[in-house]
PDB file of N, CA and C in Angstrom:
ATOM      1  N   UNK A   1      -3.009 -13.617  -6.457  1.00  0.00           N
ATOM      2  CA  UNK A   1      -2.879 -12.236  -6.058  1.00  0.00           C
ATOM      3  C   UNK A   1      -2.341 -12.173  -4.629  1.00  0.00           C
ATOM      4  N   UNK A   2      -1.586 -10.990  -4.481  1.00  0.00           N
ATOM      5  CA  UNK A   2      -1.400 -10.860  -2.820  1.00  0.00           C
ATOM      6  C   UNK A   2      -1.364  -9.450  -2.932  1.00  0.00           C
ATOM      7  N   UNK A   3      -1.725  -9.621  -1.407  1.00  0.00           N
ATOM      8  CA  UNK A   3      -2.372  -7.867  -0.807  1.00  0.00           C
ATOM      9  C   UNK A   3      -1.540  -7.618   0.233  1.00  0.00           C
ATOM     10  N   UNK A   4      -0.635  -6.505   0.358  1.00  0.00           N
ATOM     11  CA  UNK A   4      -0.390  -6.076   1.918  1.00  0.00           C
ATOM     12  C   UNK A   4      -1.035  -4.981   2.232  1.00  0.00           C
ATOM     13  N   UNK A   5      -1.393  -4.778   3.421  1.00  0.00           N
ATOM     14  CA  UNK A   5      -1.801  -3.738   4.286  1.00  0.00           C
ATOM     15  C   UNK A   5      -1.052  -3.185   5.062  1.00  0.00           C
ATOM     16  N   UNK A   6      -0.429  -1.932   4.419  1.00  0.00           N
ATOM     17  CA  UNK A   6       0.604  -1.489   5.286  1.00  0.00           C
ATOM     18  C   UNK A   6      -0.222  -0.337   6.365  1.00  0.00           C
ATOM     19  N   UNK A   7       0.378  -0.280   7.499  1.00  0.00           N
ATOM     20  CA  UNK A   7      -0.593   0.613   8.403  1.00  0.00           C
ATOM     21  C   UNK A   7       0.464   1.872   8.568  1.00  0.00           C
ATOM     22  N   UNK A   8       0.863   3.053   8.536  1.00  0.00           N
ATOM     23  CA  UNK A   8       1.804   3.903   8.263  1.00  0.00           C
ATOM     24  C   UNK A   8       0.522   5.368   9.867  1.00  0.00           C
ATOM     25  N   UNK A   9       1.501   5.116  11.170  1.00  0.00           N
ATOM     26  CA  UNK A   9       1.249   6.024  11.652  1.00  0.00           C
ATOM     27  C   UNK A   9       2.685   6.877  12.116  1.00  0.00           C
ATOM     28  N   UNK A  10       1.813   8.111  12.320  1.00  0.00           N
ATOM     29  CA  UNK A  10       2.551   9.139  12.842  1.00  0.00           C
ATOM     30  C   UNK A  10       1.971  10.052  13.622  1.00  0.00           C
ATOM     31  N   UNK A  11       2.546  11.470  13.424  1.00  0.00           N
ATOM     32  CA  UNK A  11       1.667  12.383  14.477  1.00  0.00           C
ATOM     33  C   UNK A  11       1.320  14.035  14.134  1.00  0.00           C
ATOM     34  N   UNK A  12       0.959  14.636  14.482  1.00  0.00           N
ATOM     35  CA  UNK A  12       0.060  15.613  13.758  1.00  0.00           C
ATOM     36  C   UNK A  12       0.329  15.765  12.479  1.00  0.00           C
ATOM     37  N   UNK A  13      -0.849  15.040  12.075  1.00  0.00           N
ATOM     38  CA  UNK A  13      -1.307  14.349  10.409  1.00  0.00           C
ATOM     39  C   UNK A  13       0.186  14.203   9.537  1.00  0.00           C
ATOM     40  N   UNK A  14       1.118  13.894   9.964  1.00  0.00           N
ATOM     41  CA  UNK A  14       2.654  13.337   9.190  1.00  0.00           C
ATOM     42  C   UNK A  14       1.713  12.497   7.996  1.00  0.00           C
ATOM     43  N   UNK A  15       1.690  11.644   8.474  1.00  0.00           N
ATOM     44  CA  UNK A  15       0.591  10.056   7.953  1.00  0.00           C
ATOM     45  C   UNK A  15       0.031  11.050   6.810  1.00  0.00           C
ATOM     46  N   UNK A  16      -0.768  11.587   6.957  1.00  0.00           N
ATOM     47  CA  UNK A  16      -1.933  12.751   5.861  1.00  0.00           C
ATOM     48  C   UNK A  16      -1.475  13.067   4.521  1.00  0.00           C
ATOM     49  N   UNK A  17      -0.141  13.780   5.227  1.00  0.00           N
ATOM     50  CA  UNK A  17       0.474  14.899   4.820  1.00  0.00           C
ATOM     51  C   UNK A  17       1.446  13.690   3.653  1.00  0.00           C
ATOM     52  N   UNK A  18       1.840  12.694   4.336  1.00  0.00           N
ATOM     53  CA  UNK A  18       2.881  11.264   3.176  1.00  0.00           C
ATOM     54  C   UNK A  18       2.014  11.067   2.185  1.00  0.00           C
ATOM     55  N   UNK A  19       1.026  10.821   2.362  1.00  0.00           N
ATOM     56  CA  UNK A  19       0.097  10.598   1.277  1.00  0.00           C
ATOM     57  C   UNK A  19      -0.357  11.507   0.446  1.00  0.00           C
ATOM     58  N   UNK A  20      -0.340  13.107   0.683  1.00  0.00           N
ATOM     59  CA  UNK A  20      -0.935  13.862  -0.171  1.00  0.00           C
ATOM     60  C   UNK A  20       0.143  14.352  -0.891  1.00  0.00           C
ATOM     61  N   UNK A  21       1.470  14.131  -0.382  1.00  0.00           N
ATOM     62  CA  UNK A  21       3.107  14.224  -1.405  1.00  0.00           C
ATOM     63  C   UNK A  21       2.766  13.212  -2.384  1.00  0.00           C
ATOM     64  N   UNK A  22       3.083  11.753  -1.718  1.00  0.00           N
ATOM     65  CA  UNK A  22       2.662  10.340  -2.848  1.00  0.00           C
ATOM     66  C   UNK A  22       2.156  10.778  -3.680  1.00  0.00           C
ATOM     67  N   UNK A  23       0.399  11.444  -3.410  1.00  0.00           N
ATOM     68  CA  UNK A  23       0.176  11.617  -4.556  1.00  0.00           C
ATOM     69  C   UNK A  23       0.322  13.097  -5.432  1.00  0.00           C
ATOM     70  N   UNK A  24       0.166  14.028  -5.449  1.00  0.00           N
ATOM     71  CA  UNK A  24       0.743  15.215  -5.848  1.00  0.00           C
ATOM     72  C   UNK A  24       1.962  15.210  -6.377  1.00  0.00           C
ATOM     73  N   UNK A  25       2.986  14.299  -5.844  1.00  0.00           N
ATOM     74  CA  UNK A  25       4.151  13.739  -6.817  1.00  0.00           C
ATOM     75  C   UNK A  25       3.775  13.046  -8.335  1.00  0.00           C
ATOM     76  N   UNK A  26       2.853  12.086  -8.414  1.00  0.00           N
ATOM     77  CA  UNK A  26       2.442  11.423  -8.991  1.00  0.00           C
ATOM     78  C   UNK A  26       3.392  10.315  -8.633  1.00  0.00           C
ATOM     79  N   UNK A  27       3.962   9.668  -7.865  1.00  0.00           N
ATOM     80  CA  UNK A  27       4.234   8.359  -7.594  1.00  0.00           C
ATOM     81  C   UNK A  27       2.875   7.608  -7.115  1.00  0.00           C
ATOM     82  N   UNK A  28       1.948   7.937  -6.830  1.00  0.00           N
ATOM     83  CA  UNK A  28       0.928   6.906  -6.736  1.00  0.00           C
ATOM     84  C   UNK A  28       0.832   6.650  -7.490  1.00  0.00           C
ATOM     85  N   UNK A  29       0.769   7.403  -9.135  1.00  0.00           N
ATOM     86  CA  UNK A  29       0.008   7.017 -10.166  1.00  0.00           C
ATOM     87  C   UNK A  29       1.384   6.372 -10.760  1.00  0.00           C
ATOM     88  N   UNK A  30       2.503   6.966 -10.564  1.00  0.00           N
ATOM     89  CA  UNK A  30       3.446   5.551 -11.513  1.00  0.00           C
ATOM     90  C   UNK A  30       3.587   4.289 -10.728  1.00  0.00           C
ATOM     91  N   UNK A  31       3.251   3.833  -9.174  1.00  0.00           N
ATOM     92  CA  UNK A  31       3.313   2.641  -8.790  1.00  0.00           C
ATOM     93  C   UNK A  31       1.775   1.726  -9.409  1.00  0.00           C
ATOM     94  N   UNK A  32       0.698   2.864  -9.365  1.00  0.00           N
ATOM     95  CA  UNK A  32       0.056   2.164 -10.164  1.00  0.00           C
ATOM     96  C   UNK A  32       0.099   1.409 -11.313  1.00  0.00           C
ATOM     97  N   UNK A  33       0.818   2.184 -12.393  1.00  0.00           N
ATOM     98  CA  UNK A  33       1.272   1.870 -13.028  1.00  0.00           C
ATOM     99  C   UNK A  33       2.135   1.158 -13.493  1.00  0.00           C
ATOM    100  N   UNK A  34       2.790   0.426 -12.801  1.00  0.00           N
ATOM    101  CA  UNK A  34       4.022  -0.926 -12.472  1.00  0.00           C
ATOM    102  C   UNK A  34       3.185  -2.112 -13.285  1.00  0.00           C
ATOM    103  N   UNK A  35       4.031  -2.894 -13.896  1.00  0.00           N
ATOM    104  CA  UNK A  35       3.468  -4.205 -14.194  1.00  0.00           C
ATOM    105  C   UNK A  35       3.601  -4.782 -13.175  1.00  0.00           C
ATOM    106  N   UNK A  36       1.855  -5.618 -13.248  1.00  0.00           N
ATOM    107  CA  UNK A  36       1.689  -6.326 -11.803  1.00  0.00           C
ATOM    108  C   UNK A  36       0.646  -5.946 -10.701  1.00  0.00           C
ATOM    109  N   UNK A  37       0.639  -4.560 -11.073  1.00  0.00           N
ATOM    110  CA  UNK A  37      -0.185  -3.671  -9.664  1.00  0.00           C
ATOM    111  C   UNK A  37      -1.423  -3.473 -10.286  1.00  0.00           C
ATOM    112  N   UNK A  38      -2.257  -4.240  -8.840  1.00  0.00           N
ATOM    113  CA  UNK A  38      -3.412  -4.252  -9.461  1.00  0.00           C
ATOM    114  C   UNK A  38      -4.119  -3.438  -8.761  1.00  0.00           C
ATOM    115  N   UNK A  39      -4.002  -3.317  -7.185  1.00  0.00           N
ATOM    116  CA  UNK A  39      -4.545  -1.994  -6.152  1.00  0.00           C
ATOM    117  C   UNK A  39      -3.582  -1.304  -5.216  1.00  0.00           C
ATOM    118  N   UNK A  40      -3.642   0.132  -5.176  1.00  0.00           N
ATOM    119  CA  UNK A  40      -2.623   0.517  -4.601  1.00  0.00           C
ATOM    120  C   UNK A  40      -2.904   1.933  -4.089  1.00  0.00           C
ATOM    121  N   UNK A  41      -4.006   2.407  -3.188  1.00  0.00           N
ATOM    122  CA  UNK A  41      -4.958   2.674  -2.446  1.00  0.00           C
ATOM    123  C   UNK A  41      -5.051   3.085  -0.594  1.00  0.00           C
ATOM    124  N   UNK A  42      -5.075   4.646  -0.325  1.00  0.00           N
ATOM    125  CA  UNK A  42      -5.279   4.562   0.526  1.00  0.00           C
ATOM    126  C   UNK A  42      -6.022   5.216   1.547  1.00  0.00           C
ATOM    127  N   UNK A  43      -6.486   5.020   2.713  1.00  0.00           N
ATOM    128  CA  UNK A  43      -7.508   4.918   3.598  1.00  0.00           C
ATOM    129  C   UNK A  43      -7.021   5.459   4.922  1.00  0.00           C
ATOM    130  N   UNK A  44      -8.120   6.868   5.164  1.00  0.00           N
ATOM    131  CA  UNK A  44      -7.951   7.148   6.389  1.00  0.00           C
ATOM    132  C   UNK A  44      -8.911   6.631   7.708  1.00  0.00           C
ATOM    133  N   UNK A  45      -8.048   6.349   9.154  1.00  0.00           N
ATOM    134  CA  UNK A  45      -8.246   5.784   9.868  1.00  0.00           C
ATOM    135  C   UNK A  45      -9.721   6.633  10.600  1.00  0.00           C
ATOM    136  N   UNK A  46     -11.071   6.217  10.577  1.00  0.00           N
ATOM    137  CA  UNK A  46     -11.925   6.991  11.635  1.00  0.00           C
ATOM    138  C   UNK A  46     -11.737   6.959  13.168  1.00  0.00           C
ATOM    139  N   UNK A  47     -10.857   5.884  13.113  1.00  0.00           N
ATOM    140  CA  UNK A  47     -10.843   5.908  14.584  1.00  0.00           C
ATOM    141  C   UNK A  47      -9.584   6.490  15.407  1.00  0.00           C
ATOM    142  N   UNK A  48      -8.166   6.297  14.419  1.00  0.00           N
ATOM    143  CA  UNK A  48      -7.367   6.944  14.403  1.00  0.00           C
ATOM    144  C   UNK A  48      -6.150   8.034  13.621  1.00  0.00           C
ATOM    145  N   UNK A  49      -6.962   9.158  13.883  1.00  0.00           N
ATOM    146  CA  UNK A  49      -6.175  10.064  12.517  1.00  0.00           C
ATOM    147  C   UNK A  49      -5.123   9.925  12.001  1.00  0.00           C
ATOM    148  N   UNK A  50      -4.075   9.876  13.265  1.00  0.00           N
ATOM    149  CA  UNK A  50      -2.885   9.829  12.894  1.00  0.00           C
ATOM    150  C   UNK A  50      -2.433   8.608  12.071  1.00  0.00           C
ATOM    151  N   UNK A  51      -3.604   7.448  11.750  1.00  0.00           N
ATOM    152  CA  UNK A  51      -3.075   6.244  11.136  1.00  0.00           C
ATOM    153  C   UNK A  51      -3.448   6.520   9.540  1.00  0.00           C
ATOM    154  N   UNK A  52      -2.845   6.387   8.513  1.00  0.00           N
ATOM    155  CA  UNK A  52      -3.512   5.627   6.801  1.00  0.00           C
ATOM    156  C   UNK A  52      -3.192   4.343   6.912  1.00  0.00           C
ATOM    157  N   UNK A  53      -4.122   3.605   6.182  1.00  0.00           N
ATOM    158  CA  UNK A  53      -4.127   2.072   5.718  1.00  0.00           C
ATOM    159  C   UNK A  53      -3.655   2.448   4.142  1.00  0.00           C
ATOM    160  N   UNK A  54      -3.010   1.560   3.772  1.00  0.00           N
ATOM    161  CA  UNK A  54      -2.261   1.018   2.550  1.00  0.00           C
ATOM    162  C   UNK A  54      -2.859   0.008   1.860  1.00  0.00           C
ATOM    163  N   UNK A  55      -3.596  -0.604   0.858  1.00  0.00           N
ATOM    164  CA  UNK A  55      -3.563  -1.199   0.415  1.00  0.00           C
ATOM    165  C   UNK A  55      -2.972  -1.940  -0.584  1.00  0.00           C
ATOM    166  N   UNK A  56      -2.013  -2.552  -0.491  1.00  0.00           N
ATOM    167  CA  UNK A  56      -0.980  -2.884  -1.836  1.00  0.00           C
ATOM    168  C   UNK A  56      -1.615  -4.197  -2.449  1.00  0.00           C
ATOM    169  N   UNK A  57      -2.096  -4.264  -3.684  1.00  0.00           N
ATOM    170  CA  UNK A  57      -2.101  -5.568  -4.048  1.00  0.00           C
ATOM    171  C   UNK A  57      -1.212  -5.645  -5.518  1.00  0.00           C
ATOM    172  N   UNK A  58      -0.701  -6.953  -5.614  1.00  0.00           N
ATOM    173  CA  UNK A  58       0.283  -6.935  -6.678  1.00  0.00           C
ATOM    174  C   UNK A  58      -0.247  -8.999  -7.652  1.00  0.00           C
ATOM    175  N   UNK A  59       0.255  -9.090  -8.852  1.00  0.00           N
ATOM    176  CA  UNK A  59      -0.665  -9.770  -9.367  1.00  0.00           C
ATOM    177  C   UNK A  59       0.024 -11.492  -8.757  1.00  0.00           C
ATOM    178  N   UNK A  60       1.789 -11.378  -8.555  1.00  0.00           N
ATOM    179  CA  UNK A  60       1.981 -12.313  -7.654  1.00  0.00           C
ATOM    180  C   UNK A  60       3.413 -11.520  -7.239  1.00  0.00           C
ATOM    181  N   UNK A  61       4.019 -12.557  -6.462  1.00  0.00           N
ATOM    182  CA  UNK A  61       5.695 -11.950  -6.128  1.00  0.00           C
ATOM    183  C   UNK A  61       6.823 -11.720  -6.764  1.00  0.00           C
ATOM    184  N   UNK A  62       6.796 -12.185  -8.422  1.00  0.00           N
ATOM    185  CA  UNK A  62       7.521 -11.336  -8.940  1.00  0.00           C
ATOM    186  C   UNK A  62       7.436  -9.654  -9.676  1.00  0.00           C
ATOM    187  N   UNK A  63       6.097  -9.568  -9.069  1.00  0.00           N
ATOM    188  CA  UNK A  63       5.518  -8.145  -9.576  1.00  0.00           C
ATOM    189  C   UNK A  63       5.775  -7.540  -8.520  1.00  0.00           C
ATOM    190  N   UNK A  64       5.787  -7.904  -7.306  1.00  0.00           N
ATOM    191  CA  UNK A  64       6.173  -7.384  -5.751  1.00  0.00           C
ATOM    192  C   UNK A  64       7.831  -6.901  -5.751  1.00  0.00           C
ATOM    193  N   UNK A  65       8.510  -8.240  -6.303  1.00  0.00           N
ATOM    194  CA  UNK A  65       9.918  -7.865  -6.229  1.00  0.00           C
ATOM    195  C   UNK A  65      10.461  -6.667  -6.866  1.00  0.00           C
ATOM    196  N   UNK A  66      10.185  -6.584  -8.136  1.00  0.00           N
ATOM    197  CA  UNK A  66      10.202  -5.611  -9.600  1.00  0.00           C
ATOM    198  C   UNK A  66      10.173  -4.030  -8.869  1.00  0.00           C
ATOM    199  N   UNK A  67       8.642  -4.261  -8.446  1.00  0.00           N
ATOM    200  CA  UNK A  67       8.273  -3.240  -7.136  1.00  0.00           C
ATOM    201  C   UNK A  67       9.273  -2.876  -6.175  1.00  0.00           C
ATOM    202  N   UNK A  68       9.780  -3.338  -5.516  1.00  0.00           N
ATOM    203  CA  UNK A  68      10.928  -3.608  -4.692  1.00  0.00           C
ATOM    204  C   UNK A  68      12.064  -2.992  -4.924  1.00  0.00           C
ATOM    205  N   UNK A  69      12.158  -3.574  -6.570  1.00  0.00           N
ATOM    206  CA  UNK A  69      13.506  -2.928  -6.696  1.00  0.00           C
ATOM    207  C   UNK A  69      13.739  -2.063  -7.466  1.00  0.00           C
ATOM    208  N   UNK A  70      12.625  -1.174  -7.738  1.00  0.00           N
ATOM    209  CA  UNK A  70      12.496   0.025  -8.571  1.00  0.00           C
ATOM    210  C   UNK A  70      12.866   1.330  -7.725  1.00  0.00           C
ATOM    211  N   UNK A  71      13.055   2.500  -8.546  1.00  0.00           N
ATOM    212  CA  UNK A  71      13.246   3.371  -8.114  1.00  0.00           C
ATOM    213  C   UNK A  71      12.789   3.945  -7.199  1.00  0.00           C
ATOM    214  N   UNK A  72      11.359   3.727  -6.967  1.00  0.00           N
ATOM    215  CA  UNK A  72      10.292   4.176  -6.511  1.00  0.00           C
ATOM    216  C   UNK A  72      10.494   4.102  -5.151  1.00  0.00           C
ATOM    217  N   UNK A  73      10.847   2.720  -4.829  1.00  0.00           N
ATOM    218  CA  UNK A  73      11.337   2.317  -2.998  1.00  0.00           C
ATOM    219  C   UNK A  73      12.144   3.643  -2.770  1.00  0.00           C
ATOM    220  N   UNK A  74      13.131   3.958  -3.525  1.00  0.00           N
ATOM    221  CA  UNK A  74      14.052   4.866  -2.863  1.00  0.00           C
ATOM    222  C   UNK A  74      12.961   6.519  -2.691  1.00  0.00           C
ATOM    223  N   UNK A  75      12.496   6.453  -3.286  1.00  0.00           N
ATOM    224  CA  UNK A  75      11.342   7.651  -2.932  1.00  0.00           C
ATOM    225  C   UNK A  75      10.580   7.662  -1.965  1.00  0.00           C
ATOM    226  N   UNK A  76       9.838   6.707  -1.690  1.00  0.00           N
ATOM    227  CA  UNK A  76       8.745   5.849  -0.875  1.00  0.00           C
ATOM    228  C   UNK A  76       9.907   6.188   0.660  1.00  0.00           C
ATOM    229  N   UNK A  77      11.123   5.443   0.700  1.00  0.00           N
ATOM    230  CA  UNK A  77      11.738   5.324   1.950  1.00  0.00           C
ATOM    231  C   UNK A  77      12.011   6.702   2.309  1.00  0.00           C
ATOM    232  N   UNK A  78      12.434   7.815   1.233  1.00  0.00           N
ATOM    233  CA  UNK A  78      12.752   9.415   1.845  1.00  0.00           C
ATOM    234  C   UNK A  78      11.780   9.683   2.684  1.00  0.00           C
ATOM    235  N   UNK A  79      10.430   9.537   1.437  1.00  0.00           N
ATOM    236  CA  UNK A  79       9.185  10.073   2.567  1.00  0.00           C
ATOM    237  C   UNK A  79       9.026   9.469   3.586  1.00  0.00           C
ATOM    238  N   UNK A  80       9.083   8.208   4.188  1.00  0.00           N
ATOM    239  CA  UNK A  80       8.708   8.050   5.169  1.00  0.00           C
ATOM    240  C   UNK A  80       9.645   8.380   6.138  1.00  0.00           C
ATOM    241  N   UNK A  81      10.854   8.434   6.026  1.00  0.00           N
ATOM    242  CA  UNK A  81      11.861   9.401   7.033  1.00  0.00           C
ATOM    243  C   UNK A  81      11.538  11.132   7.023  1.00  0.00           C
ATOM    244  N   UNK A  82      11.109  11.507   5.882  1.00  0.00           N
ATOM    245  CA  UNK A  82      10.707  12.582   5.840  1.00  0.00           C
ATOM    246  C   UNK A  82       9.654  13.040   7.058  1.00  0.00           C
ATOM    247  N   UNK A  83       8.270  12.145   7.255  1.00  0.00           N
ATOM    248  CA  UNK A  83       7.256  12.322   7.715  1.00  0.00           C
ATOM    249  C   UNK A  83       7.389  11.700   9.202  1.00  0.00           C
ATOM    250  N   UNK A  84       8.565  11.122   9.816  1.00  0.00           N
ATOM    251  CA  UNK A  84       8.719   9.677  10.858  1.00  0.00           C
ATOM    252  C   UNK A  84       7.974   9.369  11.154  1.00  0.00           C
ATOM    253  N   UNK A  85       7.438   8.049   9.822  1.00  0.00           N
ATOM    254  CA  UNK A  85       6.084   7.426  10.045  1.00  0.00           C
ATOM    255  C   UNK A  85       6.734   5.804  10.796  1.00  0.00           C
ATOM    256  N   UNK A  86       5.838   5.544  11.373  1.00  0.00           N
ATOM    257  CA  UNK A  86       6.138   4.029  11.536  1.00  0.00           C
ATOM    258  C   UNK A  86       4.781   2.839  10.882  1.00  0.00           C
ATOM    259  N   UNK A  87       5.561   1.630  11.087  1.00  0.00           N
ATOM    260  CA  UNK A  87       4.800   0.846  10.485  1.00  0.00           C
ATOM    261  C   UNK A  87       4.151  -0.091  10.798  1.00  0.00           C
ATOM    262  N   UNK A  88       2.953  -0.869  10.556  1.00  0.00           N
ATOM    263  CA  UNK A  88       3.091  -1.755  10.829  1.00  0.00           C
ATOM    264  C   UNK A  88       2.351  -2.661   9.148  1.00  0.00           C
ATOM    265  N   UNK A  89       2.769  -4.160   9.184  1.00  0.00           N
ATOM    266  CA  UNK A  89       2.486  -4.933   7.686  1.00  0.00           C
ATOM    267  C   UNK A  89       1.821  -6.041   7.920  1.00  0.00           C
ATOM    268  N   UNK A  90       0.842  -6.482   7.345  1.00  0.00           N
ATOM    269  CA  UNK A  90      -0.122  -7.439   6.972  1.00  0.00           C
ATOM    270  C   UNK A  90       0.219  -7.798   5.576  1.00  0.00           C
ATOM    271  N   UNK A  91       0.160  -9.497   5.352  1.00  0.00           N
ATOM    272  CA  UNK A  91       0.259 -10.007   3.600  1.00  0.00           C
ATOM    273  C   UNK A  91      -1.102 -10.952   3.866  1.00  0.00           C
ATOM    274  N   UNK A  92      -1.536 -10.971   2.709  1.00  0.00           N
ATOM    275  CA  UNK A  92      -2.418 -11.655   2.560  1.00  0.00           C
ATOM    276  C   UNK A  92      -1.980 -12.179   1.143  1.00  0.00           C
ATOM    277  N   UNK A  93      -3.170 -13.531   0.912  1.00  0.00           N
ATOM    278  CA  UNK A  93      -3.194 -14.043  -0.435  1.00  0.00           C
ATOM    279  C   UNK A  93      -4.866 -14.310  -0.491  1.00  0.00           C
ATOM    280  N   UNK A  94      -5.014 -13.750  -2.380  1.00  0.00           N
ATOM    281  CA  UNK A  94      -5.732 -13.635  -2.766  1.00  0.00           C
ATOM    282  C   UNK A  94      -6.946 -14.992  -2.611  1.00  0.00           C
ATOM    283  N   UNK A  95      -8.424 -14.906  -2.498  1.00  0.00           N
ATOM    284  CA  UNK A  95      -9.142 -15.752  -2.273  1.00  0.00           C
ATOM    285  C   UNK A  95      -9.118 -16.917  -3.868  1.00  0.00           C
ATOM    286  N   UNK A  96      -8.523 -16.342  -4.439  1.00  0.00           N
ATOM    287  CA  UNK A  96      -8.409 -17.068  -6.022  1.00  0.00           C
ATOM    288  C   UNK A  96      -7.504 -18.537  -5.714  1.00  0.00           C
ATOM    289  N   UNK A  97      -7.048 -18.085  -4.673  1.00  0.00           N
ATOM    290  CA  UNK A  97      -5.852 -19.420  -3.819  1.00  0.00           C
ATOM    291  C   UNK A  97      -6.912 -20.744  -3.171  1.00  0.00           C
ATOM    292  N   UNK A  98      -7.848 -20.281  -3.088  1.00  0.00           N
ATOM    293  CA  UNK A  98      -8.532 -21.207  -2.216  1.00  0.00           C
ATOM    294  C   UNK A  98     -10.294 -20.882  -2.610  1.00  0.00           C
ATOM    295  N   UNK A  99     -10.420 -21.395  -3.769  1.00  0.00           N
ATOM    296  CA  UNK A  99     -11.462 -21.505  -4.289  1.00  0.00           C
ATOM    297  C   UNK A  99     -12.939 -22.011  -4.103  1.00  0.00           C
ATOM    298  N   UNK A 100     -12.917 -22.546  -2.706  1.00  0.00           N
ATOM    299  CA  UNK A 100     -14.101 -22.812  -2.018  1.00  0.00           C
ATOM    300  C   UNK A 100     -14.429 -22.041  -1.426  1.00  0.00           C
ATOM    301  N   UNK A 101     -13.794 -21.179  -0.907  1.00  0.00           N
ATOM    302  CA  UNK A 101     -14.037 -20.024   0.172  1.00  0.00           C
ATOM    303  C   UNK A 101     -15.049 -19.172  -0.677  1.00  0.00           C
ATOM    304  N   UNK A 102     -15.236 -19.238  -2.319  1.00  0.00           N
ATOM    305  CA  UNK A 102     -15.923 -18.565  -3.250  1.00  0.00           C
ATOM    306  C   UNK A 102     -17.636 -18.183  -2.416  1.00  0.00           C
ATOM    307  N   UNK A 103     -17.985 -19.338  -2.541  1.00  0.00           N
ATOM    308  CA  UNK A 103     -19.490 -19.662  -2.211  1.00  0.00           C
ATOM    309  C   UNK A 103     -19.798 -18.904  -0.840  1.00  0.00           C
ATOM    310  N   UNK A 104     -18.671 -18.305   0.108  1.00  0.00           N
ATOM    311  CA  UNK A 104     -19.146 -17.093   1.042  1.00  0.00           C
ATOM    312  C   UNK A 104     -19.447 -15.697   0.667  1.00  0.00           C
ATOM    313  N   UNK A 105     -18.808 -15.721  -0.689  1.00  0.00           N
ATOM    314  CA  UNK A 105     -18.331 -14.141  -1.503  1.00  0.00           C
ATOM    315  C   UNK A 105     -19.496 -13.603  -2.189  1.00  0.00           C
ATOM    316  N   UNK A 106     -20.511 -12.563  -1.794  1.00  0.00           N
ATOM    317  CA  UNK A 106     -21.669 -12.114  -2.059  1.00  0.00           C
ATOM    318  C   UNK A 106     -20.945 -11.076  -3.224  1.00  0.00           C
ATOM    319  N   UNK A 107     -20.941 -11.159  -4.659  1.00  0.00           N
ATOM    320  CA  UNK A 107     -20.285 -10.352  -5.344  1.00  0.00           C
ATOM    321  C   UNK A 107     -21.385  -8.996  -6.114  1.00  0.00           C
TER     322      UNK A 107
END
């Protein structure tokens, strides 16, 4: 699995406002819907409004690419020119990669 964390700020609630299009469009629910996508989820900042967290997780990188090169990017990129959000990106890989790390994981 891999996860990015996209961090998407802006300024009086832009950030808010991208996300409540996303979803009210229903493009959240068709990226959900992508083969591959397993979380795709997002989170407002308590400490800073103007920020949402992103959670993208996808099942590996050819489900990422697919992602990539679907229609959807071209939607995804309006809005964020729409809203002039900026970014910042985190990738991670799933703990399933490194299977000892298990025995810390209180499930």
């Amino acid at each position: 699995m891999l996860t990015v964390n996209l961090r998407y700020t802006g300024a009086n609630g832009s950030a808010r406002a991208f996300v409540c299009e996303m979803t009210d469009t229903g493009t959240v629910a068709a990226i959900r819907a992508e083969p591959g996508n397993i979380r795709y989820e997002y989170y407002q900042s308590i400490e800073d409004p103007e920020t949402v967290l992103l959670i993208d997780s996808w099942r590996d990188q050819a489900a990422i690419d697919a992602h990539h090169a679907s229609p959807m990017m071209a939607v995804i990129a309006a809005l964020r020119e729409k809203y002039d959000l900026h970014m910042t990106v985190e990738r991670f890989v799933g703990i399933g990669e490194n299977e000892g790390d298990r025995r810390f994981i209180r499930e």
